[in-house]
C-alpha atoms as a PDB file:
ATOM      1  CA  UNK A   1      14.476  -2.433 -11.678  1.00  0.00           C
ATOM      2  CA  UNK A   2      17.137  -4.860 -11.022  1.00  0.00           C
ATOM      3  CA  UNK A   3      18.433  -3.579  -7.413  1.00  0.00           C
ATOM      4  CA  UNK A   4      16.679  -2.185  -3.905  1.00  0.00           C
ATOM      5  CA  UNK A   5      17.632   1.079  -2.882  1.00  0.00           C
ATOM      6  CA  UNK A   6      18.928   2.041   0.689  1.00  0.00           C
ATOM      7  CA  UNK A   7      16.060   2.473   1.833  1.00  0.00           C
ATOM      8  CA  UNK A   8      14.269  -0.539   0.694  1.00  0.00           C
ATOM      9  CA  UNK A   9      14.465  -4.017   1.652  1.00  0.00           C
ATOM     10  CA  UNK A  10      14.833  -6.397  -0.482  1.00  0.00           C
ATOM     11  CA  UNK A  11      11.536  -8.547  -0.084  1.00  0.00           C
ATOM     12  CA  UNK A  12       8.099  -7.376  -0.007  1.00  0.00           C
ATOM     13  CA  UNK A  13       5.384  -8.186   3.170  1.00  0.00           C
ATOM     14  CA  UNK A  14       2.172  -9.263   1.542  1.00  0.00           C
ATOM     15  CA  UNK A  15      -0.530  -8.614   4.449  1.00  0.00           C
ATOM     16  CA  UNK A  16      -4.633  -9.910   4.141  1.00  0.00           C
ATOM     17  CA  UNK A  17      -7.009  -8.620   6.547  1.00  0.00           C
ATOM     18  CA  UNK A  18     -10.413  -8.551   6.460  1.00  0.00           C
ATOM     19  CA  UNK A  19     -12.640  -6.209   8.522  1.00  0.00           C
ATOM     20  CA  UNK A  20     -16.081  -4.455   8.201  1.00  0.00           C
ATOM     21  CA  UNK A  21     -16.056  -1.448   6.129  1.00  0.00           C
ATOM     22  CA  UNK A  22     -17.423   0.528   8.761  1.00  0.00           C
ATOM     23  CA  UNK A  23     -14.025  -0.155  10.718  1.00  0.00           C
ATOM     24  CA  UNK A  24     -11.862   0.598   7.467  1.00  0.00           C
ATOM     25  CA  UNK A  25     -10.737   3.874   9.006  1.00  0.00           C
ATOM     26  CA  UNK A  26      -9.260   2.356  12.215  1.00  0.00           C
ATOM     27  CA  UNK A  27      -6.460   0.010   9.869  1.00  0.00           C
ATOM     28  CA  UNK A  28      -5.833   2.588   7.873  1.00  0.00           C
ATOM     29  CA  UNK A  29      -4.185   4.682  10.833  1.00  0.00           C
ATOM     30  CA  UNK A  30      -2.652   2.382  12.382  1.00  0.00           C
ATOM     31  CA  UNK A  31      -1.258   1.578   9.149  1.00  0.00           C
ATOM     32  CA  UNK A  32      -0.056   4.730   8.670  1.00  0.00           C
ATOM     33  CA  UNK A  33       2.081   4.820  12.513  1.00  0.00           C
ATOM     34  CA  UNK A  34       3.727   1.640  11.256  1.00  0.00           C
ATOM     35  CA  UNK A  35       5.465   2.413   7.404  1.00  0.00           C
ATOM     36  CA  UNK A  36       8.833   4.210   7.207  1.00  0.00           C
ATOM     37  CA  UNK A  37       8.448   7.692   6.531  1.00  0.00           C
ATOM     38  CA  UNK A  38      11.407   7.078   4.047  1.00  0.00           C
ATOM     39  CA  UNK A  39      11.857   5.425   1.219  1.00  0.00           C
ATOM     40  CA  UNK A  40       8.420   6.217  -0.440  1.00  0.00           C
ATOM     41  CA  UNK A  41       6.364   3.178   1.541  1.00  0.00           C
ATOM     42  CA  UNK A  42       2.805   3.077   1.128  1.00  0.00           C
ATOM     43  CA  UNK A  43      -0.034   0.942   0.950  1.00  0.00           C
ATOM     44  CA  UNK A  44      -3.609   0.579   0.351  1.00  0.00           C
ATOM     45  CA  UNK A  45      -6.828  -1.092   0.288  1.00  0.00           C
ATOM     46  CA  UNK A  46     -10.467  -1.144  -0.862  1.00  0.00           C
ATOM     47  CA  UNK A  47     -13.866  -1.548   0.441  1.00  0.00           C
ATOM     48  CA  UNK A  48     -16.966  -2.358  -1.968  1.00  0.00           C
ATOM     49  CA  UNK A  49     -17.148   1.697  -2.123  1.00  0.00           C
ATOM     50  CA  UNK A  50     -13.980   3.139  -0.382  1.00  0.00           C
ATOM     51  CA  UNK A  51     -10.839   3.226  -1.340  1.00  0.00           C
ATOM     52  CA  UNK A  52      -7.480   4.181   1.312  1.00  0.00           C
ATOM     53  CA  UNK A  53      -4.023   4.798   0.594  1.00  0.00           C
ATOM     54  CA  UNK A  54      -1.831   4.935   3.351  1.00  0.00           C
ATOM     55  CA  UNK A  55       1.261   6.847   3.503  1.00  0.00           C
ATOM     56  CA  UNK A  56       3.727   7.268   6.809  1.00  0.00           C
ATOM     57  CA  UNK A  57       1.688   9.549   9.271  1.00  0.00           C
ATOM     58  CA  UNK A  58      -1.164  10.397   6.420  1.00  0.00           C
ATOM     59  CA  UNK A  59      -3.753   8.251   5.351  1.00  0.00           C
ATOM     60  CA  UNK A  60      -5.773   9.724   1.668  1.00  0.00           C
ATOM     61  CA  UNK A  61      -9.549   8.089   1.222  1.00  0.00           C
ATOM     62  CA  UNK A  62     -11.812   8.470  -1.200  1.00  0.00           C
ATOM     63  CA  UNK A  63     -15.765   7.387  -1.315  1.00  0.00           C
ATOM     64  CA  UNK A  64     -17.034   5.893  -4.637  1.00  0.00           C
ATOM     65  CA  UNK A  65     -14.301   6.147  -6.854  1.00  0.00           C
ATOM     66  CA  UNK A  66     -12.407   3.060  -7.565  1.00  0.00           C
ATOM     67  CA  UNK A  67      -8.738   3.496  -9.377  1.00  0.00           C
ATOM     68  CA  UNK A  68      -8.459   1.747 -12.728  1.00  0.00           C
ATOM     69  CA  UNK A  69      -6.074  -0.843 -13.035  1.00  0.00           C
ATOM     70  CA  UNK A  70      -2.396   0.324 -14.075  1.00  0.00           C
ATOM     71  CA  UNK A  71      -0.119  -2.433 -15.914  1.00  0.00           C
ATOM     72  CA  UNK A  72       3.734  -2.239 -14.466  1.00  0.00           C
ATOM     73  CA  UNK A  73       5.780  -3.365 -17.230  1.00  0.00           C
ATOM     74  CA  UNK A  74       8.573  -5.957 -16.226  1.00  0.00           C
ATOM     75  CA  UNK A  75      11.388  -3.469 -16.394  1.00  0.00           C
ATOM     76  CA  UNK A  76       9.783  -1.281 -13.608  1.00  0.00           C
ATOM     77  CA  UNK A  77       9.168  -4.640 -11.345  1.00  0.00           C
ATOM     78  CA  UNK A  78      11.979  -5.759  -8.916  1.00  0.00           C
ATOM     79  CA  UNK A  79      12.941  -9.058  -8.965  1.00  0.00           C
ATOM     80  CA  UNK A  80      10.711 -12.018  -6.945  1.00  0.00           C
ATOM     81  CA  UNK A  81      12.501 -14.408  -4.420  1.00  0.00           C
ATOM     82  CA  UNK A  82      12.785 -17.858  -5.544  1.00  0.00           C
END
């Protein structure tokens, strides 16, 4: 991918956070009140056992089952800021 769409801007926010996992649920709604419900934004995060997903307004978590690792190859990647 060479160019942003409309919708997207055209550098990426890289957040850390660390919090118990017992309070996992609370970030993952707020997260959810805070990405544009356009333009396909999500995000997500991982306990030890948890995992969340985070779309506008809907938040998807699953217990014990940890995603496998997907490569992105170059072409699908958009371009990093010098």
């Amino acid at each position: 991918m060479t160019s942003t769409g409309v919708d997207q801007p055209r550098h990426r926010t890289l957040l850390y956070f660390t919090a118990a996992a017992s309070e996992a649920p609370w970030p993952a709604a707020e997260l959810a009140t805070c990405l544009a419900p356009t333009g396909g934004w999500y995000t997500d995060f991982h306990t030890a056992t948890d995992t969340f997903v985070v779309f506008a307004d809907k938040v998807s978590a699953t217990h014990g089952v940890r995603p496998k690792a997907v490569a992105i190859p170059e072409s699908r990647t958009l371009p990093r800021s010098p």
